[in-house]
Protein backbone atom coordinates (compact mmCIF):
# COMPACT_ATOMS: atom_id res chain seq x y z
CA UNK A 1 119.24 107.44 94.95
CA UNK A 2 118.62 106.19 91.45
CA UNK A 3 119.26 109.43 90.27
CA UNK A 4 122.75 109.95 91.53
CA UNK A 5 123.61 106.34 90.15
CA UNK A 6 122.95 107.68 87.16
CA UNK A 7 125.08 110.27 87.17
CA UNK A 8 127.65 108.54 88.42
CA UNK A 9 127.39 106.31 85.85
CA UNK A 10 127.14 109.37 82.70
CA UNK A 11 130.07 111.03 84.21
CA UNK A 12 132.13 107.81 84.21
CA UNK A 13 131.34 106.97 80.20
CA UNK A 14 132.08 111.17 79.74
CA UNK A 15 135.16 110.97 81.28
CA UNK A 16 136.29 107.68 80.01
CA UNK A 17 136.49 105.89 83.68
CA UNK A 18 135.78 102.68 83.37
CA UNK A 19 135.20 100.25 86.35
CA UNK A 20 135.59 96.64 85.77
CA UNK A 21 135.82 94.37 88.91
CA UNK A 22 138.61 91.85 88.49
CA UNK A 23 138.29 88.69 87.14
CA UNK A 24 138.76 85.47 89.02
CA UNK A 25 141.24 83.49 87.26
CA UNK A 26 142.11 79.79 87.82
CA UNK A 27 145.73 77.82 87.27
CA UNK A 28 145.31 75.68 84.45
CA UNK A 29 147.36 72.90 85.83
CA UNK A 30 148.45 70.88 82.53
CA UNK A 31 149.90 74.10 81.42
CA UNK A 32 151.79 75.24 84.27
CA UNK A 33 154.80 73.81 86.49
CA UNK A 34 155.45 73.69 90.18
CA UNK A 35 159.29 72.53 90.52
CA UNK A 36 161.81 72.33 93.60
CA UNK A 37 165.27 71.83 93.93
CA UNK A 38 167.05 70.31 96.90
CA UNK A 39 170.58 69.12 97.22
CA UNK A 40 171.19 65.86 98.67
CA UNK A 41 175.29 64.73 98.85
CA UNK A 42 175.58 68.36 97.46
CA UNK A 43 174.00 67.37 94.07
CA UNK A 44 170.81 68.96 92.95
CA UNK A 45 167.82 66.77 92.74
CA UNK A 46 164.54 68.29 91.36
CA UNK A 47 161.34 67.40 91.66
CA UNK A 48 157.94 68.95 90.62
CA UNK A 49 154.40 68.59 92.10
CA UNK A 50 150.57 69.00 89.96
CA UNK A 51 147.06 68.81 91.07
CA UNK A 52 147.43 72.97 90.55
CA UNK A 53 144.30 74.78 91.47
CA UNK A 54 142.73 77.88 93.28
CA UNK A 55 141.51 81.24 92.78
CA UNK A 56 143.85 84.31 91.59
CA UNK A 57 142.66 88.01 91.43
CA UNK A 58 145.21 89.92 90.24
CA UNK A 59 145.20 93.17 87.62
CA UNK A 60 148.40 94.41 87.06
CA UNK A 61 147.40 98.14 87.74
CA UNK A 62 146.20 97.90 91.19
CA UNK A 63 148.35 95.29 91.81
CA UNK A 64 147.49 95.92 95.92
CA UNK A 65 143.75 94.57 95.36
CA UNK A 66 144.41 91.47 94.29
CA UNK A 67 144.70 88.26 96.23
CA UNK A 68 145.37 84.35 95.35
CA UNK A 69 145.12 81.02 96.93
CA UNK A 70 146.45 78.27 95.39
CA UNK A 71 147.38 74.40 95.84
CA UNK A 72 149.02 71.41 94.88
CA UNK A 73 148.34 68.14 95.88
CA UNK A 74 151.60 66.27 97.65
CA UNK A 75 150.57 63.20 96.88
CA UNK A 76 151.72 64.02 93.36
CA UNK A 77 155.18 64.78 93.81
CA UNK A 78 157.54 63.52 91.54
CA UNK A 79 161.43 63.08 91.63
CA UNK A 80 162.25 60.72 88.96
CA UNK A 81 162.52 57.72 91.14
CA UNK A 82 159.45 55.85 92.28
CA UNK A 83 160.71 54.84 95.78
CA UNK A 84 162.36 57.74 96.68
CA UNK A 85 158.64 59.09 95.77
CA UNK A 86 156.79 56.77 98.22
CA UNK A 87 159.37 58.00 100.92
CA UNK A 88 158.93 61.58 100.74
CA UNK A 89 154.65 60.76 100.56
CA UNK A 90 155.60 59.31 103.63
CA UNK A 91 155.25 60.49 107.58
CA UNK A 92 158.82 61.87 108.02
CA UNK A 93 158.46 64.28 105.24
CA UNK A 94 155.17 65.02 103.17
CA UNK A 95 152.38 62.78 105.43
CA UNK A 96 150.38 63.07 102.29
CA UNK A 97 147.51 60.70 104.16
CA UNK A 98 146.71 63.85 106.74
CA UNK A 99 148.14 66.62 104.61
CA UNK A 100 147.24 65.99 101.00
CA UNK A 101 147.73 69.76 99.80
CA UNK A 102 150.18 71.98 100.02
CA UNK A 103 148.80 75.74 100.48
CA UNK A 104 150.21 79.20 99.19
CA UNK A 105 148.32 82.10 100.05
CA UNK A 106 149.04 85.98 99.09
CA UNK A 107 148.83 89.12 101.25
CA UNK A 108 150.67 92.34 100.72
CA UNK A 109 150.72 92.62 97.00
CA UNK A 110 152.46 95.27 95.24
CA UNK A 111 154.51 96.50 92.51
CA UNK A 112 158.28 95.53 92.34
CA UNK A 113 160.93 97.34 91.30
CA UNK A 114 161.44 96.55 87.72
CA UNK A 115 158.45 96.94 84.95
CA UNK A 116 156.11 93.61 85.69
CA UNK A 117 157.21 92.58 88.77
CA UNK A 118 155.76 92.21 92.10
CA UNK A 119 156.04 91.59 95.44
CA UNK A 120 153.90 89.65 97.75
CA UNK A 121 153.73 88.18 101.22
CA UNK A 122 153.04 84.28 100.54
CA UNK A 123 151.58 82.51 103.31
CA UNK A 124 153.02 78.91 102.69
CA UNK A 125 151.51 76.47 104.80
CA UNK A 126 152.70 72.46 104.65
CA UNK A 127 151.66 69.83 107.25
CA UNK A 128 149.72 72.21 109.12
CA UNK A 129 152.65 74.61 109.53
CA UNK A 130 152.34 78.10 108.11
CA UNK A 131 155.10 80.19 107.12
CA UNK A 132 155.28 83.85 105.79
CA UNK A 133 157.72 84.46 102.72
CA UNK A 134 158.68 87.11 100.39
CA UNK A 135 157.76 86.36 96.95
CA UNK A 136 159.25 87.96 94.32
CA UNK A 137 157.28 87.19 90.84
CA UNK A 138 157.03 88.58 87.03
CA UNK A 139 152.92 88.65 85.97
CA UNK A 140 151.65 89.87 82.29
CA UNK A 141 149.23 88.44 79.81
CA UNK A 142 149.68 85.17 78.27
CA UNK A 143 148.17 82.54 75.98
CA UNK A 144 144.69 83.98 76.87
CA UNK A 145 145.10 84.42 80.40
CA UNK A 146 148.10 85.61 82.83
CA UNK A 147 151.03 84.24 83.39
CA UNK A 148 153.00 84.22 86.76
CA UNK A 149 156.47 83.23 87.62
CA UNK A 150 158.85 83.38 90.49
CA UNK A 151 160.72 81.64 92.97
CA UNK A 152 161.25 81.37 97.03
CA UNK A 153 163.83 79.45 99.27
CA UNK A 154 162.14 77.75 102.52
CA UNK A 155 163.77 75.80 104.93
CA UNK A 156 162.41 72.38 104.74
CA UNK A 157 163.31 71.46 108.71
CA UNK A 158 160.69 75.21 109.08
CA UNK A 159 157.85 72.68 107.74
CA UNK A 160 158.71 69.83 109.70
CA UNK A 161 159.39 68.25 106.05
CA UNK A 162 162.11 65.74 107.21
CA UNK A 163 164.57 65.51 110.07
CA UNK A 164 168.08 66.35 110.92
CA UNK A 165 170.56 65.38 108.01
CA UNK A 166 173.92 65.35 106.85
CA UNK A 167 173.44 65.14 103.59
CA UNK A 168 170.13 66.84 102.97
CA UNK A 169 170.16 70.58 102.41
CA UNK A 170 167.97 72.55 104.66
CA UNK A 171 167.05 74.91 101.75
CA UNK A 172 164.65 74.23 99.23
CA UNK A 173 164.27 76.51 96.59
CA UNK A 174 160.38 76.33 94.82
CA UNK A 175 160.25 77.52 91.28
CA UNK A 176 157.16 78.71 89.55
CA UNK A 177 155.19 79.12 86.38
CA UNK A 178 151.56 79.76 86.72
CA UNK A 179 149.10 80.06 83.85
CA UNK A 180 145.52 81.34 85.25
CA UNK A 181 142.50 81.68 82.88
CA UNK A 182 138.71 82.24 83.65
């Protein structure tokens, strides 16, 4: 047994293969943003959320083996407007008391179309509701680590994030930019 490994391993350095397992990277929340926009009277309003962390494994070349799970807390969401804040923490939207974090979770990774892109199946979950999205995002190295950035449309009403309205858009549109180190 030992002796195969070590071939194995001597064929690999004569051959140039390399194996390197990928590295688990974290989102390093200060430097990256998690925004939304929503229109309400049909004027934008955005609004961004932090308490960013989780665990990405991602390496561009075998984009397929990676994975990622990642957070924010709802309790941090911020609109510009202290009580409108307090609402949306409240029961009829957010119910940031019972569901303090908001989950994204990928499956199905793979290589987009374009150079740097990808495509993954992103497992949003809010409130205890889980929804399955494509997510169309750009990855390469940054600042030390890896950045990520993309963008999805969800319907809020999906979530249970609010009720019937007339002046509330259904569609919320999440924006991203993700810096993960180790």
């Amino acid at each position: 047994m030992m002796k195969s490994v070590m071939i194995t391993v001597l064929f690999m350095v004569s051959f140039g293969i390399q194996y390197a397992p990928a590295q688990v990277l974290h989102p390093v929340d200060a430097e990256s943003r998690v925004e939304f926009i929503i229109n309400n009277f049909g004027s934008p309003v955005k609004g961004s959320f932090r308490g960013l962390k989780g665990n990405i494994v991602f390496d561009p070349a075998h984009a397929s083996a990676g994975s990622m799970e990642v957070s924010v807390e709802a309790t941090t969401i911020e609109t510009g407007i202290n009580m409108r804040n307090r609402h949306l923490r409240g029961d009829k939207y957010f119910a940031v008391e019972q569901h303090p974090r908001i989950l994204v979770r990928a499956g199905n990774i793979r290589a987009g179309k374009e150079p740097g892109t990808y495509l993954m199946d992103a497992a949003v979950t809010i409130k205890s509701t889980t929804r399955t999205i494509p997510l169309l995002f750009r990855a390469g190295p940054f600042s030390g680590g890896m950045l990520f950035q993309g963008s999805f449309t969800i319907n809020r009403r999906d979530f249970k994030v609010g009720g019937g309205s007339i002046s509330l858009s259904d569609e919320v549109t999440v924006q991203l930019k993700v810096l993960a180190k180790d």
